[in-house]
Protein backbone atom coordinates (compact mmCIF):
# COMPACT_ATOMS: atom_id res chain seq x y z
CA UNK A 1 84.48 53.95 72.20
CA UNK A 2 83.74 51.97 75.11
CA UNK A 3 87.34 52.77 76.64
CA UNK A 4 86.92 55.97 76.12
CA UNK A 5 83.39 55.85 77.80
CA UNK A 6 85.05 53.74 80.75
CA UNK A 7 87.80 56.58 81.46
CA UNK A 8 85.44 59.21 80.81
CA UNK A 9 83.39 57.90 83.65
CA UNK A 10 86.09 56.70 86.12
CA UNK A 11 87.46 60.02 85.77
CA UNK A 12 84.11 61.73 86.56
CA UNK A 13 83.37 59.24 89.22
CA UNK A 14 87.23 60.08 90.94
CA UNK A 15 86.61 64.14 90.68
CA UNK A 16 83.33 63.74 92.45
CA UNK A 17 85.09 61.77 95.42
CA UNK A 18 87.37 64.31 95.84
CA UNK A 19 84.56 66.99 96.00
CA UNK A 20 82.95 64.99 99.01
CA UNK A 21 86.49 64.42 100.79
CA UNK A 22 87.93 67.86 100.53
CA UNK A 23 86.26 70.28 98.36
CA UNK A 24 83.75 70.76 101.02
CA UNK A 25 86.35 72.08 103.44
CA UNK A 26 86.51 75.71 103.43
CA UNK A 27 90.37 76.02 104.70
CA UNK A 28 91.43 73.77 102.29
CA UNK A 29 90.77 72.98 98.64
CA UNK A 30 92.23 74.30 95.28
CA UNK A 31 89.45 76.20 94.35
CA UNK A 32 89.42 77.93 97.60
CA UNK A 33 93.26 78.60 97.67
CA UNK A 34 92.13 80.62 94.21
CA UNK A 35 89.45 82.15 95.08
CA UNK A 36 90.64 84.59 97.81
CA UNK A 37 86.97 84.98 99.58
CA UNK A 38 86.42 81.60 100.10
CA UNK A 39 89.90 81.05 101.78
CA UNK A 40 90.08 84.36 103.59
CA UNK A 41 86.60 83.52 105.70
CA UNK A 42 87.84 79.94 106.45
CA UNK A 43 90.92 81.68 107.98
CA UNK A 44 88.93 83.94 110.38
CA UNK A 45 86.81 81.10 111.47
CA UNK A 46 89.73 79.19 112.36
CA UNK A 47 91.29 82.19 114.42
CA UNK A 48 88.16 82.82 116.17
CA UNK A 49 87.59 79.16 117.17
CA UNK A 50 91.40 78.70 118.24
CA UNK A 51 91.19 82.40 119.98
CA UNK A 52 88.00 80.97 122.21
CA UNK A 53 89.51 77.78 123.03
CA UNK A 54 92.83 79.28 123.73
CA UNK A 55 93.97 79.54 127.33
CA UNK A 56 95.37 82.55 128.97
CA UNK A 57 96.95 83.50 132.07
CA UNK A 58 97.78 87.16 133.05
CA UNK A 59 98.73 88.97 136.05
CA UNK A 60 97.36 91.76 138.08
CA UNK A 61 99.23 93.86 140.27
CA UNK A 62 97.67 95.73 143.10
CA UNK A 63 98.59 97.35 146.49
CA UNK A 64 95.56 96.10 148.61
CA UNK A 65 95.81 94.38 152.09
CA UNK A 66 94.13 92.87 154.37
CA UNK A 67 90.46 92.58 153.66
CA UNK A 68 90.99 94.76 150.39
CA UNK A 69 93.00 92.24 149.15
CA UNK A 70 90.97 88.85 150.34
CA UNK A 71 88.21 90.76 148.68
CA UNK A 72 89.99 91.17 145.43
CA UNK A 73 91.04 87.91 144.98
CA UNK A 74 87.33 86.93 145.64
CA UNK A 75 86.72 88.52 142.43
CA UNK A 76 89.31 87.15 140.88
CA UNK A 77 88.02 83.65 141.82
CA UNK A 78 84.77 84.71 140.39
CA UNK A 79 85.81 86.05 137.37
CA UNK A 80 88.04 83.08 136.39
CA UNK A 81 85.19 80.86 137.31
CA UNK A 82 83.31 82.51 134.89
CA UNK A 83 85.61 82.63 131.68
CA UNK A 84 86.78 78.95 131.34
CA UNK A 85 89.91 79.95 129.26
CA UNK A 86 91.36 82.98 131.40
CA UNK A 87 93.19 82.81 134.67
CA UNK A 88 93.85 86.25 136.39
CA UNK A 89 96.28 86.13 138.76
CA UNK A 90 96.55 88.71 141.12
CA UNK A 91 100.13 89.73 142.71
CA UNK A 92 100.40 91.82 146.00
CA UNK A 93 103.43 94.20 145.74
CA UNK A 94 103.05 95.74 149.18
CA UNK A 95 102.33 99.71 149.03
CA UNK A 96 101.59 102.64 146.10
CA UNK A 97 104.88 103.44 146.12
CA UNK A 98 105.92 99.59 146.31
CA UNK A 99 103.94 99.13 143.12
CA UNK A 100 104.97 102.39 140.95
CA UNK A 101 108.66 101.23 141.64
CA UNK A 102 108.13 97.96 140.85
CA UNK A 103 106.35 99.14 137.68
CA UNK A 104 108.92 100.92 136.43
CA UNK A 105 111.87 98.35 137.11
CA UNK A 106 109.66 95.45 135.22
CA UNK A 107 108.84 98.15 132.41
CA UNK A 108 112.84 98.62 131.72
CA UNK A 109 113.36 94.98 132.12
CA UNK A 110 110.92 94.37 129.53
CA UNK A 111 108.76 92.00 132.01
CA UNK A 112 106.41 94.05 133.04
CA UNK A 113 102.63 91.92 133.95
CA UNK A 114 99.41 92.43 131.61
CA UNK A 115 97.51 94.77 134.02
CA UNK A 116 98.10 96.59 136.99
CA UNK A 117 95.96 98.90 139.65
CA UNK A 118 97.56 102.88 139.64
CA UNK A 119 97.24 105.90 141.27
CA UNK A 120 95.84 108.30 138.48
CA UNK A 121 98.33 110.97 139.30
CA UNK A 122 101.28 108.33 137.84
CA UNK A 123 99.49 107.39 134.86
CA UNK A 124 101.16 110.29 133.12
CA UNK A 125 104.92 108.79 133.67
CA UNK A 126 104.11 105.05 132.05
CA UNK A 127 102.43 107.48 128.86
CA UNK A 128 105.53 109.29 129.19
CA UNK A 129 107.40 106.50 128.87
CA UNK A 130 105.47 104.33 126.53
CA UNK A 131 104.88 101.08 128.08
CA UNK A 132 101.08 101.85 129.01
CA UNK A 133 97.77 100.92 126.77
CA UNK A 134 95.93 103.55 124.93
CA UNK A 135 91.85 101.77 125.71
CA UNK A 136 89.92 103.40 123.10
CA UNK A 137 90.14 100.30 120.31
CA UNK A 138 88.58 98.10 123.15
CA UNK A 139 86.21 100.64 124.20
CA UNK A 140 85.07 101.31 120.85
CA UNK A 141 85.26 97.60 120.08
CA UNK A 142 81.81 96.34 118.27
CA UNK A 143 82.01 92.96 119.80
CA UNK A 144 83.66 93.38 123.32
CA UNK A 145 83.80 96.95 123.66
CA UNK A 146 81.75 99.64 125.54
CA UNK A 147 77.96 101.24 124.18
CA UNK A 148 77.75 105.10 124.98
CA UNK A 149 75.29 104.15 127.19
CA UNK A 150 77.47 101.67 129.19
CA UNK A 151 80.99 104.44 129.27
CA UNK A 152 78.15 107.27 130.02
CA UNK A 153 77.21 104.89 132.97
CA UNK A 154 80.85 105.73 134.64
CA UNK A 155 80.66 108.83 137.16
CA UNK A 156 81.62 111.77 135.44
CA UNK A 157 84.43 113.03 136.84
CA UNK A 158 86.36 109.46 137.35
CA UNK A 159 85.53 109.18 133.88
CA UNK A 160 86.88 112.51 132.70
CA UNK A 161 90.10 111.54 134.74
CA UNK A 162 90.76 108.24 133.40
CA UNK A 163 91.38 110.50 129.65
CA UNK A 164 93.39 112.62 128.40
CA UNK A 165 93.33 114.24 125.20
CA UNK A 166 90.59 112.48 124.43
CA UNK A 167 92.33 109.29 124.68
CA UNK A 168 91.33 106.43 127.56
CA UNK A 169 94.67 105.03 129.24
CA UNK A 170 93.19 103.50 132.44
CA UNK A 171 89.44 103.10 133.94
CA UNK A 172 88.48 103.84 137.06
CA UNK A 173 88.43 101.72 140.42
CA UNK A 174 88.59 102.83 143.74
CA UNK A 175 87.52 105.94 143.95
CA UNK A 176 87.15 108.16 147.22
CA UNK A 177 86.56 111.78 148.29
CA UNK A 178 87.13 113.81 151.49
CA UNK A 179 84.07 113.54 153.86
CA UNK A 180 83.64 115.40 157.08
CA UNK A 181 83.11 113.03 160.34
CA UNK A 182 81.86 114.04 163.45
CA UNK A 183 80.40 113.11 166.39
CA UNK A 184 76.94 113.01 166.85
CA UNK A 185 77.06 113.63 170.91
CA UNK A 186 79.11 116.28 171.25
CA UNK A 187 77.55 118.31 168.86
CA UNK A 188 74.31 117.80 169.98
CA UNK A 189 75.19 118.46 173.41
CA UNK A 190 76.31 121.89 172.21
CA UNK A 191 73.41 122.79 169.80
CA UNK A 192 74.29 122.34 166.79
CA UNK A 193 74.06 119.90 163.51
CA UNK A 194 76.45 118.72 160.88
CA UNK A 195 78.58 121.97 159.63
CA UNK A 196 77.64 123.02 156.04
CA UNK A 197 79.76 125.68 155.72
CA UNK A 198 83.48 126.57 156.25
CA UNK A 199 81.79 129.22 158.84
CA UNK A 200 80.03 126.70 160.53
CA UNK A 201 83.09 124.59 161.08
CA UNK A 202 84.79 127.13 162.28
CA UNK A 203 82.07 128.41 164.84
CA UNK A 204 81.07 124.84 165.98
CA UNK A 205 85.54 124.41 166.98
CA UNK A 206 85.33 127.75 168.85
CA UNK A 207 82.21 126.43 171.08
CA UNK A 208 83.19 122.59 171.22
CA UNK A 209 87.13 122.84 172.37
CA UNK A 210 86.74 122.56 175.94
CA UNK A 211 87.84 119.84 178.51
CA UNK A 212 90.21 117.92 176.34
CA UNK A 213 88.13 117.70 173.45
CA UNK A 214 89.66 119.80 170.47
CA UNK A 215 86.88 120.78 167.66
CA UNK A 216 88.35 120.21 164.61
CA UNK A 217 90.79 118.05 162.93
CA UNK A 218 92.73 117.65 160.03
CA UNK A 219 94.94 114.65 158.04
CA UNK A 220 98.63 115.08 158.49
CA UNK A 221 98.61 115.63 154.88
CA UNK A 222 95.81 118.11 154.40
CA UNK A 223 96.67 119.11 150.84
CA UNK A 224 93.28 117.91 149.67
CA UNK A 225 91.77 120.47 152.15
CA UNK A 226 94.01 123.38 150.76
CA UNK A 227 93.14 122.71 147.15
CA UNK A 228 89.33 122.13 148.21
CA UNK A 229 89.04 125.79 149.53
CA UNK A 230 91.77 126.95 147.00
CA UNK A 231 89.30 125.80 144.10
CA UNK A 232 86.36 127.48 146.47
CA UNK A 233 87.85 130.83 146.15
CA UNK A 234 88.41 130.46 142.21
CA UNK A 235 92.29 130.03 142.66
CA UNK A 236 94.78 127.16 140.30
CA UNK A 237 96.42 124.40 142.38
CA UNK A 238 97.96 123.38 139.10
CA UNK A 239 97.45 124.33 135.37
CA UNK A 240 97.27 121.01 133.76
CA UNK A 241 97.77 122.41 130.43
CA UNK A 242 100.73 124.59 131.32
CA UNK A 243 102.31 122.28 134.28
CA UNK A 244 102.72 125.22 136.21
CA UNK A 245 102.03 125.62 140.07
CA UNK A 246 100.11 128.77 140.53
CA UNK A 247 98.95 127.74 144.50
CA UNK A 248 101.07 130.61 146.26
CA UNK A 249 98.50 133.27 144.65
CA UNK A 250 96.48 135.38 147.27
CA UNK A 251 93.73 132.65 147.03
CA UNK A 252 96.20 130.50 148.00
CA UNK A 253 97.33 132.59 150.81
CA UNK A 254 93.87 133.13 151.97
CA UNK A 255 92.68 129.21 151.70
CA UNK A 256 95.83 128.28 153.56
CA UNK A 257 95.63 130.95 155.98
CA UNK A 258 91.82 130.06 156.64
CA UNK A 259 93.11 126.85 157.88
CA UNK A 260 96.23 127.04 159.97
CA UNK A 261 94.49 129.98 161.76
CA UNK A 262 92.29 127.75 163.29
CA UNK A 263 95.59 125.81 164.34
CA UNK A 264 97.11 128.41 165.51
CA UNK A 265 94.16 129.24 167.44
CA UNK A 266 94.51 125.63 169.09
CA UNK A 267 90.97 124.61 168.14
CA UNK A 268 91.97 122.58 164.88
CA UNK A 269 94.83 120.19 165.63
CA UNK A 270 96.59 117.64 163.06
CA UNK A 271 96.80 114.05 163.75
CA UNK A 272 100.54 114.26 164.29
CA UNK A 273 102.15 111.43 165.54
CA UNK A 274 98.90 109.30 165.77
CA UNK A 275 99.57 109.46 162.31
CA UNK A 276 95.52 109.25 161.23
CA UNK A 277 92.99 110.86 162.79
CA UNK A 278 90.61 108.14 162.87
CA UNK A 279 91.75 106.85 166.23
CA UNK A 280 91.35 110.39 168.01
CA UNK A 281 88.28 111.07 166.53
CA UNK A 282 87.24 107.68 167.68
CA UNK A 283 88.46 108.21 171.12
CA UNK A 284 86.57 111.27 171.07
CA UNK A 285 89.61 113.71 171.37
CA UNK A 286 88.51 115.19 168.41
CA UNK A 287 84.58 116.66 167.37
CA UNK A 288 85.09 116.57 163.57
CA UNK A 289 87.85 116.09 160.87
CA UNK A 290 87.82 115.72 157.11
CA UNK A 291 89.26 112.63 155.77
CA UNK A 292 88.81 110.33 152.86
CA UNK A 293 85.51 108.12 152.31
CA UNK A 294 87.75 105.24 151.91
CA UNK A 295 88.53 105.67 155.96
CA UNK A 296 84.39 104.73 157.15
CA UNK A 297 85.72 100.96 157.89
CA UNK A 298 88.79 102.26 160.13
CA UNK A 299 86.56 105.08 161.87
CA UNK A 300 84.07 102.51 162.42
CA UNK A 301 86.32 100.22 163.70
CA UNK A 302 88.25 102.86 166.28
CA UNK A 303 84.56 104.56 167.16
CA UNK A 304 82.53 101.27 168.22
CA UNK A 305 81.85 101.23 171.76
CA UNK A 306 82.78 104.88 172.09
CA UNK A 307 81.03 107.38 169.70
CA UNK A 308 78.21 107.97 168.00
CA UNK A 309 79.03 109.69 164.09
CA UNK A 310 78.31 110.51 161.01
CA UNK A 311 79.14 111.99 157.68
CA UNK A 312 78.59 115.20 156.02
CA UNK A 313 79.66 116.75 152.32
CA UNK A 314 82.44 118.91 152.64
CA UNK A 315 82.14 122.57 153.98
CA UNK A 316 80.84 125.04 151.48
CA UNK A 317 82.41 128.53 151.04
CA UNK A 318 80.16 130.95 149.95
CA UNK A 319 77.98 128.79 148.45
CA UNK A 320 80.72 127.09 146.47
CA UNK A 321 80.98 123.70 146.94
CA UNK A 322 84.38 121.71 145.88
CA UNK A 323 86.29 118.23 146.67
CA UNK A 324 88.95 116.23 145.72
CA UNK A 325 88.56 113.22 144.22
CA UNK A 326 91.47 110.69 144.88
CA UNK A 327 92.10 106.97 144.13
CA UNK A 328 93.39 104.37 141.81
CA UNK A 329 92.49 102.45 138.57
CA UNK A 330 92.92 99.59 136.43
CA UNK A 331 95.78 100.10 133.88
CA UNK A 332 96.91 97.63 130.91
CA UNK A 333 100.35 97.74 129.53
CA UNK A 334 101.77 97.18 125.64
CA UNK A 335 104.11 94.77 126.20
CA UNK A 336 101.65 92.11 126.49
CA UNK A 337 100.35 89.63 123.69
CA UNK A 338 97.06 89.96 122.06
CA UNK A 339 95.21 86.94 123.51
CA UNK A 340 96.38 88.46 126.81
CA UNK A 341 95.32 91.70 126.41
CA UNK A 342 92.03 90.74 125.56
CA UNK A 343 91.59 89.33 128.26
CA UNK A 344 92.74 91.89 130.50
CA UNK A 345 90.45 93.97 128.89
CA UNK A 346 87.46 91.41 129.48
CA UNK A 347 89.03 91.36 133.31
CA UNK A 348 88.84 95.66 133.49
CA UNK A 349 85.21 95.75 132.10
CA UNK A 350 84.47 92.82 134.88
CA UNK A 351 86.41 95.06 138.22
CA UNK A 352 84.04 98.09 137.00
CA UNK A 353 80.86 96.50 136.27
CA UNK A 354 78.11 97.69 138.35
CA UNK A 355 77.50 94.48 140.65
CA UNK A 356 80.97 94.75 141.12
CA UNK A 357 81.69 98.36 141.65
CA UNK A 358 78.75 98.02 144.33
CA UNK A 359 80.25 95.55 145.90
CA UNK A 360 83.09 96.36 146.27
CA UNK A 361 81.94 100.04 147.79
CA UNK A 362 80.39 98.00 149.86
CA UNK A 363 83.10 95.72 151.42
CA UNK A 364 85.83 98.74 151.08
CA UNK A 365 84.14 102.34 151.88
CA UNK A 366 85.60 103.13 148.17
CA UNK A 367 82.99 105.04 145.80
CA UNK A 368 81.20 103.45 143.04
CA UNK A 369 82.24 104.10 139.83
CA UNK A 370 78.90 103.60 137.83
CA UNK A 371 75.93 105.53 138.43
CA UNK A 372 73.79 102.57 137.92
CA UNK A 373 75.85 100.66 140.86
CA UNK A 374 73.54 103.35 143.07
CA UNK A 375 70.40 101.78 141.84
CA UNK A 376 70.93 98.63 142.60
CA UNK A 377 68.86 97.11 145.35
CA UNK A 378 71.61 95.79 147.45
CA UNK A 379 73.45 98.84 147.28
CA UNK A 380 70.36 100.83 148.31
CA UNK A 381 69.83 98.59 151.26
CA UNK A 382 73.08 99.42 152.53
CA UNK A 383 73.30 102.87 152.19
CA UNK A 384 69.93 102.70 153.68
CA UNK A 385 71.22 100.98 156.58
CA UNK A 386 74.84 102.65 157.09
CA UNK A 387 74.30 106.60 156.41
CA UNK A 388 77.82 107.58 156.58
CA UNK A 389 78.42 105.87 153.08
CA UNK A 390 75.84 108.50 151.91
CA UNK A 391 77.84 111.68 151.64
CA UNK A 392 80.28 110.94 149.50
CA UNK A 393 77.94 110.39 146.39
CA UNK A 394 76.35 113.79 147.61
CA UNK A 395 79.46 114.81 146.26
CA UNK A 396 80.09 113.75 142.63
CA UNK A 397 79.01 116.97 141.01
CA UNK A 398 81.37 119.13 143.30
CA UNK A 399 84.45 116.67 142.33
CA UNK A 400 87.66 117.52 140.79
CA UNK A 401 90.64 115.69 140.61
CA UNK A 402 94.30 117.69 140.62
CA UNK A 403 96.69 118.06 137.54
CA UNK A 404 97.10 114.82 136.27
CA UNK A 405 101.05 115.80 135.04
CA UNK A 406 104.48 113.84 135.09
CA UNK A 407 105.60 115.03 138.69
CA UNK A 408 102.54 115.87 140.36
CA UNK A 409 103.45 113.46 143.58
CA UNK A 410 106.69 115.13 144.04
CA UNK A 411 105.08 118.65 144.07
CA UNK A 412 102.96 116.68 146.77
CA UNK A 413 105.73 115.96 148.97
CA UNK A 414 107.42 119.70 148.71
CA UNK A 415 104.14 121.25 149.54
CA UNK A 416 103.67 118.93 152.84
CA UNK A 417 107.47 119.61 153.57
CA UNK A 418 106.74 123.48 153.56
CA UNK A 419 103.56 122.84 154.78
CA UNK A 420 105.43 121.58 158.02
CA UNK A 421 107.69 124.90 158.38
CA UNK A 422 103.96 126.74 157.97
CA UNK A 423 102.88 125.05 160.89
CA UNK A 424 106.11 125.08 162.86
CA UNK A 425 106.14 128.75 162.87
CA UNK A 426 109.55 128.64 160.79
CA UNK A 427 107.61 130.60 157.57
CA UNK A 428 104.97 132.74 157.24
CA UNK A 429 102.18 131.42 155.32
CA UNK A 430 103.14 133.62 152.04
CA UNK A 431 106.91 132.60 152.52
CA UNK A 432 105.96 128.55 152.67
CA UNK A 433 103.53 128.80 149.90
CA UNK A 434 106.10 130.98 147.29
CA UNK A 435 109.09 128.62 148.07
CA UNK A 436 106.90 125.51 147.37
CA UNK A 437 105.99 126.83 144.19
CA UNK A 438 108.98 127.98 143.59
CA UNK A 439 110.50 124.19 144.17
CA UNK A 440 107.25 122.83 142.52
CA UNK A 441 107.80 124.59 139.11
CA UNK A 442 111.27 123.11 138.99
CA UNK A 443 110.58 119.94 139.19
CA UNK A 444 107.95 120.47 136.48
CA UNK A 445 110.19 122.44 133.74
């Protein structure tokens, strides 16, 4: 009896040590290794603890220079400042084109980095070609994703760009629109205020080209003009849904014609071989020209000590008012890890924040991408204090963006190549506009 007691106790004594030592532990006793609850929660707690405290490094590839790029790896120091575990490291790889080619050479060597910046009008190749991120799972992500409110917050149109089909494959960045300079002196001198209208343009050229000065000016590639007025008169650059050019339609005809007859006439002139036309228009050679918001710092910089200027919206036609919307965003790609994508994701959410957006609109003459970057005080200040940033936000509810289709960059170079025999006198305006979409619609097929 009393050996029996003895074991009887000893054994009880040994199964309640073993309780306190391991069958506390949620990862690892018998009875959890049964139960499949208690073992599958120990398992996610572990993940998520190893996930935070696991560190990351990624890389970002961009095509900014200069101060764009000192200011982009400011952010990048601030961001990684901020998130003890992730490192972004951001990679120059020279120009747009630079970067697409150097995309698609990493993508087929199967070493491609975990985010990248990208013209929207190439997005459609890496989808083509499967090596870019569909976004909605992080955007719709409970934990680290977007609220309605928050993706609602994007401008409208970048937002609408950065989809397709419903699906989110990039977000948006730098964003810019065509704005229309001019100088403050001459037209005053003359009479008259900032054009509205495509009328007014065209009247204020006739009176203004006198003694050197020439009244209007446009980009060498003026395409984004074109399709402005094309999509004023009701015409198709592109049908996205078709991938067919439809420009060389009488609208076409007409919005091209409305143009190069003010060249012809010798008071509109391109910027030819000064390549941009912010250094005539700061010389004061020229009294206006349309060219992208994204060009304030290099007018500024070619008009001090010359010029006074300013900004305007785009010229109205008949009271329709229409702009192109151009730029780049943020991109992920698939053939990163997890962890890293994550934290791409965490990095993307960061480069479009408001604060950031701001300030980097700010710094870079780019648009904001968030309506609520507007509101903020220190944006206000500044538009406040430099005016010509104002008229490009006048703009976001007359912005489109053109066909976002595999090929759309090479139908940009054939139209500027016939463009050039327009203005060269070597085809008529119908003949350069048929035979580009005649070249244009095979390349799409």
């Amino acid at each position: 009896m009393k050996k029996s007691l003895l074991l009887t106790l000893l054994s009880m004594c040994f199964i309640l040590l073993l309780a306190a030592c391991g069958g506390g532990n949620p990862e690892g006793g018998e009875d959890n290794s049964e139960s499949g609850e208690g073992n599958s929660k120990g398992g996610e707690d572990t993940a998520a603890e190893n996930e935070a405290a696991e560190e990351v490094e990624i890389e970002f590839w961009h095509a900014m220079s200069g101060p764009h790029e000192e200011q982009i790896n400011s952010f990048v120091d601030q961001f990684n400042s901020e998130h003890e575990n992730i490192t972004v490291k951001p990679v120059n790889q020279g120009s747009y084109d630079d970067l697409e080619q150097k995309i698609m050479a990493a993508a087929k060597a199967g070493n491609l980095p975990t985010l990248s910046q990208a013209v929207t009008s190439v997005i459609p190749e890496y989808m083509n070609n499967d090596f870019i991120m569909p976004l909605n799972d992080f955007i719709e992500d409970s934990e680290i994703g977007l609220s309605d409110e928050e993706l609602d917050d994007y401008v409208d149109v970048f937002r609408e760009s950065s989809q397709w089909d419903g699906t989110y494959y990039s977000l948006p960045f730098s964003k810019s629109t065509r704005v229309l300079f001019y100088n403050k002196e001459i037209l005053e001198d003359n009479g008259f205020e900032a054009p509205e209208t495509w009328d007014d343009v065209r009247n204020i050229a006739e009176t203004v080209t006198k003694d050197n000065v020439v009244g209007m000016g446009f980009e060498n590639s003026y395409e984004s003009e074109f399709q402005a007025v094309l999509n004023q008169m009701g015409g198709t650059f592109i049908d996205e849904e078709t991938s067919e050019a439809q420009f060389a339609s009488e609208n076409g005809v007409e919005a091209m014609s409305l143009i190069m007859d003010m060249i012809d006439e010798e008071i509109a002139r391109t910027a030819g071989e000064e390549d941009y036309m912010s250094n005539p228009f700061g010389r004061g050679d020229v009294a206006m020209y349309i060219g992208s918001s994204a060009g304030i710092p290099h007018v500024a910089g070619a008009a001090e000590g010359n010029i006074e200027w300013g900004t305007a919206p785009t010229p109205t036609l008949d009271g329709e008012a229409a702009t192109v919307f151009a730029g780049n965003d943020i991109i992920m790609f698939n053939q990163a890890e997890t962890a890293e994508q994550k934290a791409a994701w965490k990095f993307m959410k960061f480069l479009t924040s408001p604060e950031i957006t701001a300030a980097w609109s700010m710094e870079s003459g780019y648009l904001p991408v968030r309506y609520s970057a507007q509101e903020l005080e220190e944006y206000q200040s500044f538009v406040e204090e430099n005016d010509e940033y104002k008229a490009g936000t006048e703009q976001f509810d007359a912005g489109f963006f053109t066909a976002r289709i595999q090929g759309s960059n090479k139908v940009r170079n054939i139209l500027l190549e016939e463009f050039d025999n327009i203005q060269l006198g070597q085809k008529t305006v119908k003949e350069g506009l048929t035979d580009a979409q005649d070249r244009a619609n095979e390349t799409l097929q």
